[in-house]
Protein backbone atom coordinates (compact mmCIF):
# COMPACT_ATOMS: atom_id res chain seq x y z
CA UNK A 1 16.01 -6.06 15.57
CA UNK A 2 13.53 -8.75 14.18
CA UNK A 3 9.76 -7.11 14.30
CA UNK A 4 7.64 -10.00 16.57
CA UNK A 5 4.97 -7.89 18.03
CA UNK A 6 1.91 -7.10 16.76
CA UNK A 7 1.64 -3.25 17.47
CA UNK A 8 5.25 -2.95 15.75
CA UNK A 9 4.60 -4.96 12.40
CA UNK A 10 0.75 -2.66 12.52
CA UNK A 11 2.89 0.53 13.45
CA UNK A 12 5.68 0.23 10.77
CA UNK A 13 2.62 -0.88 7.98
CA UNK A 14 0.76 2.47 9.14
CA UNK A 15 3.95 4.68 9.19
CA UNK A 16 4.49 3.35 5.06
CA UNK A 17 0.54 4.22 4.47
CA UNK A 18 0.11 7.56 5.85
CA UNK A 19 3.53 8.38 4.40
CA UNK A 20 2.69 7.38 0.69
CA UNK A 21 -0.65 8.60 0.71
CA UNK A 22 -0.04 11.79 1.96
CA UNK A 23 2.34 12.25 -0.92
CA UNK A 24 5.55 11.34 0.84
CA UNK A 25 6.57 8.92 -0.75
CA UNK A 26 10.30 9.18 -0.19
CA UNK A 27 9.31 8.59 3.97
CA UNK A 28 7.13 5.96 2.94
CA UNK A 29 10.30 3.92 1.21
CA UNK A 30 12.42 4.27 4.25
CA UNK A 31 9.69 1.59 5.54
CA UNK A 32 9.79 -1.31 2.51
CA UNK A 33 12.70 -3.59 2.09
CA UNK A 34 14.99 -3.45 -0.64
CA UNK A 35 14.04 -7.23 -2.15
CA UNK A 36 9.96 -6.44 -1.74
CA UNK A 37 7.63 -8.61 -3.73
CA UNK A 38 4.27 -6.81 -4.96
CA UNK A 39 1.68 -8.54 -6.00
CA UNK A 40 -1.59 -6.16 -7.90
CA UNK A 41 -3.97 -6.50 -10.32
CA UNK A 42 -2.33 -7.69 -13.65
CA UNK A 43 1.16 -6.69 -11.65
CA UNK A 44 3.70 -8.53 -9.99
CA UNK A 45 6.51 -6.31 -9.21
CA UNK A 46 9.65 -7.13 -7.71
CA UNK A 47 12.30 -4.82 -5.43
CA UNK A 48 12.25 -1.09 -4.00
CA UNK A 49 12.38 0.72 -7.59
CA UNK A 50 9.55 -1.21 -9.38
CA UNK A 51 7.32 -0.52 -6.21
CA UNK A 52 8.02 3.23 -6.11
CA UNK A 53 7.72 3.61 -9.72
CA UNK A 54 4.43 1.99 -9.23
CA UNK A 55 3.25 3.95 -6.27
CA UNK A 56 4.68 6.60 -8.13
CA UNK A 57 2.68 6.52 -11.58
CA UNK A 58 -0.74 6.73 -8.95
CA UNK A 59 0.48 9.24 -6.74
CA UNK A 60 -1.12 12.30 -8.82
CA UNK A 61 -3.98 10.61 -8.62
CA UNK A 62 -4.66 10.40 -5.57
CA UNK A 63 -6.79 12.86 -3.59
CA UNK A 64 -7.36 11.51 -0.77
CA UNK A 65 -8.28 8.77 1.41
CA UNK A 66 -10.94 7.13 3.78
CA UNK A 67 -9.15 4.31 5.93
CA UNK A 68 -11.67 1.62 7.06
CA UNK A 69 -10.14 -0.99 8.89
CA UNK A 70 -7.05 -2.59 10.21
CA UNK A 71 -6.03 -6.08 11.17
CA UNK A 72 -2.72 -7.21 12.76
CA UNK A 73 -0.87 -9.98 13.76
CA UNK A 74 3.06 -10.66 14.65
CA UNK A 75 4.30 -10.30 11.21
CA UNK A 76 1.19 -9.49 8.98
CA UNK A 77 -0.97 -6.70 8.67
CA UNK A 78 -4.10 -6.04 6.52
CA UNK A 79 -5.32 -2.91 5.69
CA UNK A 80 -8.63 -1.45 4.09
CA UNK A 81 -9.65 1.59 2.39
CA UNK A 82 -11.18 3.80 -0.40
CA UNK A 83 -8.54 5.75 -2.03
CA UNK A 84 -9.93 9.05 -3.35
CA UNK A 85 -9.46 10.01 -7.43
CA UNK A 86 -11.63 11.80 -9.97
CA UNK A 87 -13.20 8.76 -10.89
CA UNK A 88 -13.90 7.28 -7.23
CA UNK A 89 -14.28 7.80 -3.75
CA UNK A 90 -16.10 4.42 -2.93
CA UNK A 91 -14.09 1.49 -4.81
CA UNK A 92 -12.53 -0.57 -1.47
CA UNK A 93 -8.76 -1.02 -1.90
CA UNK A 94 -7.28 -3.74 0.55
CA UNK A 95 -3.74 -5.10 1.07
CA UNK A 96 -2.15 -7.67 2.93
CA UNK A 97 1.60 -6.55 4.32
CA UNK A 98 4.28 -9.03 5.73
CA UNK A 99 6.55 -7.34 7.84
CA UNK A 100 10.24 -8.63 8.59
CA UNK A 101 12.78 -7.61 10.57
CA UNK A 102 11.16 -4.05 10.86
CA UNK A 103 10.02 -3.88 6.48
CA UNK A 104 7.13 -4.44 4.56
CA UNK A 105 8.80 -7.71 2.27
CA UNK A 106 5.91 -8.61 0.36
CA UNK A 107 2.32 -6.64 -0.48
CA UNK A 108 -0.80 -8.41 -1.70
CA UNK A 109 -2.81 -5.62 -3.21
CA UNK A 110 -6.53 -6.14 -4.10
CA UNK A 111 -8.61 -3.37 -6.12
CA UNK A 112 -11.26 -3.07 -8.93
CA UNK A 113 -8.53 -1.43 -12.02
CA UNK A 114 -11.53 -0.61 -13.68
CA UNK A 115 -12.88 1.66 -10.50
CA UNK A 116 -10.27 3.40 -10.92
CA UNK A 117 -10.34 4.64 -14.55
CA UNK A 118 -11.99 7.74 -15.30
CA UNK A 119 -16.00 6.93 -17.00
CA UNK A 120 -14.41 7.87 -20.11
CA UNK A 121 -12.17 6.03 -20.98
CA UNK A 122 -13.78 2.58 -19.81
């Protein structure tokens, strides 16, 4: 079934982010394609096991979340939020999803790396 509606490309995007960031992030795989194409800050990361591992190496740091916004349309979705970590509450995360054929192919994720490092060890 190829994804062309809005609410299904927003709905499968929002099924992968509660899923991961509620620490599931087996569920959240079941949602990204096996050829995905990450793009982060000083990353690029290419296929299903370099995107868990990366998800994967944040996961325990991750507390919680406020969700801001969302943006849709047929194939694309945007999302923005402040993940929650000992060092932050309020540095904005955003990504931009494409969605194919019911799987998030590609991710364009957009943060502040230094946010997120404990005062520290800046």
């Amino acid at each position: 079934m190829t994804q062309t509606t809005t609410s299904t490309a927003l709905e499968t995007v929002l099924d992968y982010h509660r899923a991961w960031t509620s620490g599931d992030l087996e569920r959240a795989m079941t949602r990204v394609a096996e050829d995905i194409v990450c793009r982060a800050p000083g990353v690029d990361l290419s296929g299903k096991d370099a995107y868990r591992g990366y998800l994967a190496e944040f996961l325990p740091n991750l507390a919680g979340l406020t969700d801001v916004a969302s943006f849709a349309d047929a194939g694309h979705v945007a999302l923005f939020y402040y993940p929650h970590t000992a060092a932050t509450t309020t540095a904005p995360a955003a990504e931009y999803f494409t969605v194919r054929d019911g799987a998030i192919v590609e991710s364009v994720l957009v943060f502040d790396r230094l946010s997120f490092v404990p005062p520290g060890e800046r």
